[in-house]
C-alpha atoms as a PDB file:
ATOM      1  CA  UNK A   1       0.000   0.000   0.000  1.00  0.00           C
ATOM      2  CA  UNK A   2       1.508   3.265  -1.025  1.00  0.00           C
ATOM      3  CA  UNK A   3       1.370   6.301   1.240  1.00  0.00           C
ATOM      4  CA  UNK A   4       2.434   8.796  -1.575  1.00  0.00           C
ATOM      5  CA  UNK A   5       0.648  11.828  -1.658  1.00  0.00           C
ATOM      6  CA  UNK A   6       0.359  13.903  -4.081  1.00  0.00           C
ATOM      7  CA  UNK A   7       0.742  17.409  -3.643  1.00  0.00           C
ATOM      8  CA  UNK A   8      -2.006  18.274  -5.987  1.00  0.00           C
ATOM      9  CA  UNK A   9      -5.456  16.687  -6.947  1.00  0.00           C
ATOM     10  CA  UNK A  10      -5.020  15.269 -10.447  1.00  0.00           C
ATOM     11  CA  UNK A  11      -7.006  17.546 -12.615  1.00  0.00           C
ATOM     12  CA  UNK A  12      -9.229  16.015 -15.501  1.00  0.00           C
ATOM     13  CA  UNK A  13      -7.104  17.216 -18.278  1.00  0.00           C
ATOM     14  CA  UNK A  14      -3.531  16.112 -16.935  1.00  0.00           C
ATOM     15  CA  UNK A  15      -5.639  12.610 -16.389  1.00  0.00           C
ATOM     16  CA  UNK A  16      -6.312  12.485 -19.896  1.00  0.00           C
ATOM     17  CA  UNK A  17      -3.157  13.208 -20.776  1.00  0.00           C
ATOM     18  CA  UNK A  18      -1.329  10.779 -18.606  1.00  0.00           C
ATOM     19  CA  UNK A  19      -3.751   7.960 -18.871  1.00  0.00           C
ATOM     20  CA  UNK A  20      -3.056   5.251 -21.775  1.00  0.00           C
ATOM     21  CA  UNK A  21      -0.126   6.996 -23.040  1.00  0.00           C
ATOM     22  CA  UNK A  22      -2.115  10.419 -23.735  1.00  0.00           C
ATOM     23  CA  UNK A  23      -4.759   8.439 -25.881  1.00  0.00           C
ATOM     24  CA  UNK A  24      -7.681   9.830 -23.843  1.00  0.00           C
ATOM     25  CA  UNK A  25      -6.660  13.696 -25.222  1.00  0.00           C
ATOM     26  CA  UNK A  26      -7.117  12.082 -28.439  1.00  0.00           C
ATOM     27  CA  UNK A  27     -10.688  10.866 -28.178  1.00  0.00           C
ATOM     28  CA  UNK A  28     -10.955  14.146 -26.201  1.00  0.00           C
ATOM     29  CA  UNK A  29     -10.108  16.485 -29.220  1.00  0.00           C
ATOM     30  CA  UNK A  30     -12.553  14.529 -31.529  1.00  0.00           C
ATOM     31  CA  UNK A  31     -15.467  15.049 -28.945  1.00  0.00           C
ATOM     32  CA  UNK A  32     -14.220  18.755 -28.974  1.00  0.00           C
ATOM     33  CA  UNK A  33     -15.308  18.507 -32.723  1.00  0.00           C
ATOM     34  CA  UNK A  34     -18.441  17.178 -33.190  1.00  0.00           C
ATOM     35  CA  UNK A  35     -18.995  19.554 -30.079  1.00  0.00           C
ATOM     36  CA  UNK A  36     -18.276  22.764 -32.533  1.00  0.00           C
ATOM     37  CA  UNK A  37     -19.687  20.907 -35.665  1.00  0.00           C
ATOM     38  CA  UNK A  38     -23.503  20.850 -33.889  1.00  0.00           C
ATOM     39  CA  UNK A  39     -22.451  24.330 -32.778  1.00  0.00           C
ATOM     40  CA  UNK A  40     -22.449  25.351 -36.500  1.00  0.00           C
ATOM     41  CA  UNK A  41     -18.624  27.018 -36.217  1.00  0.00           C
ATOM     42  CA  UNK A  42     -16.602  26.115 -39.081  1.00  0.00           C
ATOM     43  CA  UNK A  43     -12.882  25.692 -38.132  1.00  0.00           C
ATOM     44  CA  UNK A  44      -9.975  25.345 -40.540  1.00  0.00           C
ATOM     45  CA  UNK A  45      -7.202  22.650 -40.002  1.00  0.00           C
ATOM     46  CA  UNK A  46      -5.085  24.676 -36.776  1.00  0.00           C
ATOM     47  CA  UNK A  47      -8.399  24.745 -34.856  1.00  0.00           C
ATOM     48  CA  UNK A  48      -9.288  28.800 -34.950  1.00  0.00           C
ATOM     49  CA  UNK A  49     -12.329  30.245 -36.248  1.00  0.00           C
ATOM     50  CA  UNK A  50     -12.742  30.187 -39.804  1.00  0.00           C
ATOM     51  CA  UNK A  51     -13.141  33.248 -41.611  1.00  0.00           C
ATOM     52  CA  UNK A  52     -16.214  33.330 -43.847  1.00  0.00           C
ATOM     53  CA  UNK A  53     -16.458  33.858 -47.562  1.00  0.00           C
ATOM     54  CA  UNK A  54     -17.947  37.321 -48.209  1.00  0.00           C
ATOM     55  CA  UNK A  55     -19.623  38.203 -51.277  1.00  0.00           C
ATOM     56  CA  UNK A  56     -18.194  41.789 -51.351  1.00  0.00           C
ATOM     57  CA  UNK A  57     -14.066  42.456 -50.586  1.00  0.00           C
ATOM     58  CA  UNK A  58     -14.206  43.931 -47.153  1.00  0.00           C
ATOM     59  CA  UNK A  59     -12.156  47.106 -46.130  1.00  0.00           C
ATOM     60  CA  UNK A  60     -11.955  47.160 -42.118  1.00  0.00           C
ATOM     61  CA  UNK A  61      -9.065  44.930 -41.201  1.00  0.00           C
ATOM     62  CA  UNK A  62      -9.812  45.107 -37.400  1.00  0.00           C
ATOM     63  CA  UNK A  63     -12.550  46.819 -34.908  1.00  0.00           C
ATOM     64  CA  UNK A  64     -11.424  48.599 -32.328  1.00  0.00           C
ATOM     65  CA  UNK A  65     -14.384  50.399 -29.994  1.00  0.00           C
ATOM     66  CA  UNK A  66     -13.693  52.522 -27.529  1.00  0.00           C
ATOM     67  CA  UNK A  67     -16.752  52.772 -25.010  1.00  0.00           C
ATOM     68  CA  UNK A  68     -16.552  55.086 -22.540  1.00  0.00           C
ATOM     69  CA  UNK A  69     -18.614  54.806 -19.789  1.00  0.00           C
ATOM     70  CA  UNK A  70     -19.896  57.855 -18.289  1.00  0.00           C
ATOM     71  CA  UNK A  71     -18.858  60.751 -21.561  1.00  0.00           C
ATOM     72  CA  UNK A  72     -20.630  63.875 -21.996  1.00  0.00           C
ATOM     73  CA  UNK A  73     -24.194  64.204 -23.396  1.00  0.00           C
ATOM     74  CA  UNK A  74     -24.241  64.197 -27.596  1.00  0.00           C
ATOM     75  CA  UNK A  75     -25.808  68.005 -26.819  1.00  0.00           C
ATOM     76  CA  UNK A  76     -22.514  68.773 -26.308  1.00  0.00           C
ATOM     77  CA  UNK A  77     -20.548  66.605 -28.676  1.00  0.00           C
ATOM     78  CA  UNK A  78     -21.712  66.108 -32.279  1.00  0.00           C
ATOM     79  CA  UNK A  79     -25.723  66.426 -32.058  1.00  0.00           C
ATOM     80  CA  UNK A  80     -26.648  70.179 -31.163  1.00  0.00           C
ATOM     81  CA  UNK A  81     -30.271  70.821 -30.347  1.00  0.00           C
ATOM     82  CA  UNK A  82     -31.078  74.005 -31.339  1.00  0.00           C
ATOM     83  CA  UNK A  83     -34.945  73.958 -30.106  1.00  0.00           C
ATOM     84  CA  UNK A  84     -32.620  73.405 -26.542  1.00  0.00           C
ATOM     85  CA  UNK A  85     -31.904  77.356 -26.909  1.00  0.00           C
ATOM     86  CA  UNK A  86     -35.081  78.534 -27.645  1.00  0.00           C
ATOM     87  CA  UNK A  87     -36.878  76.379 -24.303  1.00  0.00           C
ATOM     88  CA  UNK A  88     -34.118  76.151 -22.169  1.00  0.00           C
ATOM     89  CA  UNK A  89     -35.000  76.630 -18.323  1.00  0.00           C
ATOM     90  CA  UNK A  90     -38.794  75.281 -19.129  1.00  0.00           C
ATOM     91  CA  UNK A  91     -40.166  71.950 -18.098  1.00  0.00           C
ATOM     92  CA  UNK A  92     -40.458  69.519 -20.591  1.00  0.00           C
ATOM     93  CA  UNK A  93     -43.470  69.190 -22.513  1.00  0.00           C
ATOM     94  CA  UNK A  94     -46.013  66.421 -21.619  1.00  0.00           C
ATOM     95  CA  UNK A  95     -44.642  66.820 -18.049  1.00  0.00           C
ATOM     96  CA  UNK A  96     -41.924  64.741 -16.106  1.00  0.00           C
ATOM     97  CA  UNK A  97     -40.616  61.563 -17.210  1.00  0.00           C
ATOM     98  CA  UNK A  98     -39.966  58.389 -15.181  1.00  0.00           C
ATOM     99  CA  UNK A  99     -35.971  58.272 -14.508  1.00  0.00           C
ATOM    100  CA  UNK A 100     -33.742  57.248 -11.913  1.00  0.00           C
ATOM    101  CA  UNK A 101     -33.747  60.631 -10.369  1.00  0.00           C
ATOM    102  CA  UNK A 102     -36.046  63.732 -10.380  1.00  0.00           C
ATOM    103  CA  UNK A 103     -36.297  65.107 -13.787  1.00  0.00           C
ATOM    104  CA  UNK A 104     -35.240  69.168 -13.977  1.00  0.00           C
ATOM    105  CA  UNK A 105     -35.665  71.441 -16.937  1.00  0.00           C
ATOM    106  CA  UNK A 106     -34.663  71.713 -20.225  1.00  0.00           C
ATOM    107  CA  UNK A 107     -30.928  72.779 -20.224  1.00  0.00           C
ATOM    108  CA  UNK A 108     -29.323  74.492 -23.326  1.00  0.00           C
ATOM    109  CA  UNK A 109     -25.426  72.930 -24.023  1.00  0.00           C
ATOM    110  CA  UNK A 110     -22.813  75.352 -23.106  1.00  0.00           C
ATOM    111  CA  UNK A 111     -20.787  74.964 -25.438  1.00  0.00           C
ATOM    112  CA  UNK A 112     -20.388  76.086 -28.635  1.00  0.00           C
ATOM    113  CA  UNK A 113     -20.686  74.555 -32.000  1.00  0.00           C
ATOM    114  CA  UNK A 114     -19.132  75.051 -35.467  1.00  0.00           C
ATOM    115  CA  UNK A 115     -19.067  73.826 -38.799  1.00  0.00           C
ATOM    116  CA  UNK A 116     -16.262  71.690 -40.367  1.00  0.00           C
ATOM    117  CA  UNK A 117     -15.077  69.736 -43.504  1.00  0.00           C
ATOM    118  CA  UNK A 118     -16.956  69.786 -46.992  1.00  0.00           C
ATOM    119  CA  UNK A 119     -19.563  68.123 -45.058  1.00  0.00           C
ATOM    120  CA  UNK A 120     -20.425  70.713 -43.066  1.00  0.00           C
ATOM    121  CA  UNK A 121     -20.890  68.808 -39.894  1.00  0.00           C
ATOM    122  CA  UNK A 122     -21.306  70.622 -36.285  1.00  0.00           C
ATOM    123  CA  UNK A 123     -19.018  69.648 -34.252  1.00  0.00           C
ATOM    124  CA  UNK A 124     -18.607  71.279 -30.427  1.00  0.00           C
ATOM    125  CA  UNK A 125     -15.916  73.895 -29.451  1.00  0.00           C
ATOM    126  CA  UNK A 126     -14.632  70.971 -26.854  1.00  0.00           C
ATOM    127  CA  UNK A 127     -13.152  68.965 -29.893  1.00  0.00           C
ATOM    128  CA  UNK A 128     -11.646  71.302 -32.454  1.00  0.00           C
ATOM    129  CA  UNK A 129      -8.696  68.876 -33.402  1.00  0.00           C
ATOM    130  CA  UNK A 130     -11.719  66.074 -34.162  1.00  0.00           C
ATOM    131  CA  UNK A 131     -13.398  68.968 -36.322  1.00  0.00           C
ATOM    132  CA  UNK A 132     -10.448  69.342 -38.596  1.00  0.00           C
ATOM    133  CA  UNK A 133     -11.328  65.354 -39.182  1.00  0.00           C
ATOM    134  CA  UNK A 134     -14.750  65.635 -40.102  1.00  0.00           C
ATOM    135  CA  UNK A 135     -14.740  64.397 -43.395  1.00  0.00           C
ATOM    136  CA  UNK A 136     -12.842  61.455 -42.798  1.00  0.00           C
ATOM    137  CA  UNK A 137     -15.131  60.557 -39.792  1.00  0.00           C
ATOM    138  CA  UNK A 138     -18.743  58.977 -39.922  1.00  0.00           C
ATOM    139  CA  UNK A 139     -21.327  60.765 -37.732  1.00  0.00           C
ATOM    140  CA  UNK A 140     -23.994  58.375 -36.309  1.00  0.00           C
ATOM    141  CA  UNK A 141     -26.785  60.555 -35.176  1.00  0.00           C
ATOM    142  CA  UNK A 142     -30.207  58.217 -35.309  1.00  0.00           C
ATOM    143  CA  UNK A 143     -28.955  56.295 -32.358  1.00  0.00           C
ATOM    144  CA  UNK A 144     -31.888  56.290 -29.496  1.00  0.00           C
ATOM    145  CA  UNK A 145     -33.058  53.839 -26.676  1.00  0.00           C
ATOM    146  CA  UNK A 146     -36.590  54.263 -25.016  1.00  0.00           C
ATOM    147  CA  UNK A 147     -35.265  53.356 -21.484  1.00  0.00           C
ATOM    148  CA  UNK A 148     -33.389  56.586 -20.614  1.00  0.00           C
ATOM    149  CA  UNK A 149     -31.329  54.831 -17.580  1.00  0.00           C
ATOM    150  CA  UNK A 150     -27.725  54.177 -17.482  1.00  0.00           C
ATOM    151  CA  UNK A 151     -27.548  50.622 -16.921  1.00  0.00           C
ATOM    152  CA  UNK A 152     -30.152  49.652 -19.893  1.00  0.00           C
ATOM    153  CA  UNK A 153     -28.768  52.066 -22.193  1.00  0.00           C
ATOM    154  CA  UNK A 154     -25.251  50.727 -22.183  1.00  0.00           C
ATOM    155  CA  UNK A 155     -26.567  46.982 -22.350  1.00  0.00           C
ATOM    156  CA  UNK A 156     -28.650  48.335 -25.720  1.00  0.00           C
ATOM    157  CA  UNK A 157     -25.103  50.109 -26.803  1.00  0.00           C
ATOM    158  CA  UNK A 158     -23.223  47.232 -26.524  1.00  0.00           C
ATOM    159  CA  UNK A 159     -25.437  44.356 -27.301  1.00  0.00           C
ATOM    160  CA  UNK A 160     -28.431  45.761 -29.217  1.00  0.00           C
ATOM    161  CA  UNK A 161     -30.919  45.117 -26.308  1.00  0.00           C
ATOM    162  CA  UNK A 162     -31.542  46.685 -23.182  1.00  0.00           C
ATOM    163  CA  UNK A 163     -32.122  43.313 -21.341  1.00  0.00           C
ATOM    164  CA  UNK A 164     -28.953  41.329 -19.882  1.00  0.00           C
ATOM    165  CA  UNK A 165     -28.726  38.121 -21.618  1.00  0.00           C
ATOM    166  CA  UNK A 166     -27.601  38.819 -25.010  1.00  0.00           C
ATOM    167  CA  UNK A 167     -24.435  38.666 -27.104  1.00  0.00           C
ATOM    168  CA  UNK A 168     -22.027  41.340 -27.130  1.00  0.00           C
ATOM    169  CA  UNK A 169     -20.945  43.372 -30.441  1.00  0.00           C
ATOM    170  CA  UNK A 170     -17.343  41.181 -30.520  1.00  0.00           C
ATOM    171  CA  UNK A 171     -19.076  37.692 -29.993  1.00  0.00           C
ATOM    172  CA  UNK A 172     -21.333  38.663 -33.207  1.00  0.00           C
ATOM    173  CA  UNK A 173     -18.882  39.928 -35.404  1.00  0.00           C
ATOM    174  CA  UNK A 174     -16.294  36.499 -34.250  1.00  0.00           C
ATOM    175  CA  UNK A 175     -19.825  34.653 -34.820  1.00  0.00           C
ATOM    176  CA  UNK A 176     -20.841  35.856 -38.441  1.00  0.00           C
ATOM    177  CA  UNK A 177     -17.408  36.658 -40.298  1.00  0.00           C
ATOM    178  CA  UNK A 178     -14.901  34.543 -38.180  1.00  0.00           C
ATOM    179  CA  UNK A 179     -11.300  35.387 -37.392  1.00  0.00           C
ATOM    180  CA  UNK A 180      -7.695  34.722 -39.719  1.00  0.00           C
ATOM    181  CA  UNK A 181      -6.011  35.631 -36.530  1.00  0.00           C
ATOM    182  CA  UNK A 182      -4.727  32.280 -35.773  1.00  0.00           C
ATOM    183  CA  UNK A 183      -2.853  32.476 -32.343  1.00  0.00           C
ATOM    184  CA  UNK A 184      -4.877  35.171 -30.364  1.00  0.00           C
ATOM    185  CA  UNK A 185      -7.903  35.735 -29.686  1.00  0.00           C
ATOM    186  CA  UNK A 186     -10.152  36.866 -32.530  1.00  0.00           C
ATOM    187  CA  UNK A 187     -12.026  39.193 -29.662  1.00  0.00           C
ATOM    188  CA  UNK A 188     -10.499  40.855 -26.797  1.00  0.00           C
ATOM    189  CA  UNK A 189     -11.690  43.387 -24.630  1.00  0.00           C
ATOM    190  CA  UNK A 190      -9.590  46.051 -21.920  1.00  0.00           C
ATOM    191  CA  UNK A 191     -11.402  46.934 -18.815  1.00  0.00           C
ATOM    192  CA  UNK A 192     -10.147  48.804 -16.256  1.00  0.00           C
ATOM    193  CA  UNK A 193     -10.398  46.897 -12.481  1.00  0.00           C
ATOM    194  CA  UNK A 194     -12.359  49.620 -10.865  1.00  0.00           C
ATOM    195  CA  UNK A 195     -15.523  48.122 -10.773  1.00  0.00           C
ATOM    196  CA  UNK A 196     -18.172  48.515 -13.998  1.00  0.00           C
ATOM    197  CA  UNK A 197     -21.514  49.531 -14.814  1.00  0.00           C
ATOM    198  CA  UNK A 198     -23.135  45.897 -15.508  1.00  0.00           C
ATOM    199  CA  UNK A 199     -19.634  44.520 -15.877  1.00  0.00           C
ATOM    200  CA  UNK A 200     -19.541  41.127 -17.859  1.00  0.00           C
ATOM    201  CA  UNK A 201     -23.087  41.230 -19.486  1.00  0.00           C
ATOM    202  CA  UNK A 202     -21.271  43.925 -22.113  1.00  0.00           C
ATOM    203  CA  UNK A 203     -19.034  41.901 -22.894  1.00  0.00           C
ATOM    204  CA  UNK A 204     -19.993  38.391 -22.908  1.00  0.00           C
ATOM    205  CA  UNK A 205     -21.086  35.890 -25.437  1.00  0.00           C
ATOM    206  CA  UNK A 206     -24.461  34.813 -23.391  1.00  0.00           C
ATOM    207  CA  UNK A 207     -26.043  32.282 -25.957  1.00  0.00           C
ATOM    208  CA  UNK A 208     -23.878  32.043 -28.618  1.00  0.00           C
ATOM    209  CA  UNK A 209     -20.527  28.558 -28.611  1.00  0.00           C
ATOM    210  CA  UNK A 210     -18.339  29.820 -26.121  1.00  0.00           C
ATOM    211  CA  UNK A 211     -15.261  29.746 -28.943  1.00  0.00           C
ATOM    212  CA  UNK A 212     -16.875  32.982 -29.424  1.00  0.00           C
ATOM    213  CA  UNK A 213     -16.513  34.452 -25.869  1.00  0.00           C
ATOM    214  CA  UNK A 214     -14.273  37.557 -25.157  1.00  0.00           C
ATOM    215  CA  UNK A 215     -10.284  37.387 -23.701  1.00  0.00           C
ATOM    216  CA  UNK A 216     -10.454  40.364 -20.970  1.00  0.00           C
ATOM    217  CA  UNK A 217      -7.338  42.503 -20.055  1.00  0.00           C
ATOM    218  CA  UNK A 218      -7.786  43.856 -16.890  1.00  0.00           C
ATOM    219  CA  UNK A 219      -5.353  47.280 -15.955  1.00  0.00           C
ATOM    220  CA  UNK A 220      -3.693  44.907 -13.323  1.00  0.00           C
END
């Protein structure tokens, strides 16, 4: 009887891999396959994420999106309201509406805006060096949610629905045109460690294969 003790519990994987001569990784790998063949990913020959055929040549080579949590109002960005000057200080019209805290009166920006670029667009005196980019840049402006609170409106930001549960913008785009990038990550995300708004929910891959879930960076 051996009184050997191990210094560590013998996980699954290194059992596998140690059991029969490393046969049961084998039998592991092709389980691993039919897994991601039911799963509807298509995977070329090193394992990663095919990337699908596109009936158009594509121009973006890589996505990067900056979301900042907690930015200034588009009022005083890129979207001027001008009716905002002509009823600023009033109440809004149809009376109060139902937000986290107690709605005030209409407030005007203050800040300035001017026209730049051929295409004219307004752009606010806080970004002057972005104004001299205007025509290279491409405004979004029809963007709305109908639940004004800040938890719901960064869920719809970042995964097209104001209810947790859904996939994030990365897992989508890793879902419908797959990844060349064969020895990273085809989605990766960099989050501070001071704690976040909703936190993982943004990010995650919720219902869709988890080959398609997000490698997180953390500041630490």
């Amino acid at each position: 009887m051996s009184t050997h003790k191990s210094r560590r519990a013998l996980s699954r994987r290194d059992a596998l891999c140690r059991i029969g001569g490393g046969f049961g990784i084998t039998a592991f790998a092709g389980m691993i396959s039919n897994s991601l063949a039911k799963a509807g990913v298509t995977t070329d020959s090193d394992g990663g994420i095919e990337a699908r055929k596109l009936d158009f040549q594509p121009r973006a080579k890589r996505v990067i999106f900056l979301y900042m949590n907690g930015g200034l109002s588009q009022v005083d960005s890129f979207d001027p309201k001008p009716a905002l000057e002509k009823y600023h200080g009033q109440p809004l019209p149809g009376g109060s509406i139902a937000t986290e805290r107690k709605t005030g009166t209409l407030m005007k920006s203050p800040f300035t805006f001017k026209k730049y670029g051929k295409c004219g667009m307004d752009v606010s005196e806080l970004f002057p060096y972005v104004g001299e980019c205007a025509d290279d840049i491409c405004f979004i402006r029809s963007v709305y949610t109908d639940i004004p609170n800040h938890e719901p409106s960064m869920l719809m930001m970042n995964t097209g629905h104001s209810q947790v549960g859904r996939p994030a913008m990365g897992s989508w785009l890793t879902y419908g045109l797959g990844t060349e990038n064969k020895n990273l990550p085809g989605y990766v995300v960099l989050c501070p460690d001071v704690p976040t708004t909703v936190g993982p929910p943004l990010w995650g891959n919720a219902f869709l294969p988890a080959i398609h879930q997000v490698r997180i960076f953390r500041t630490k």
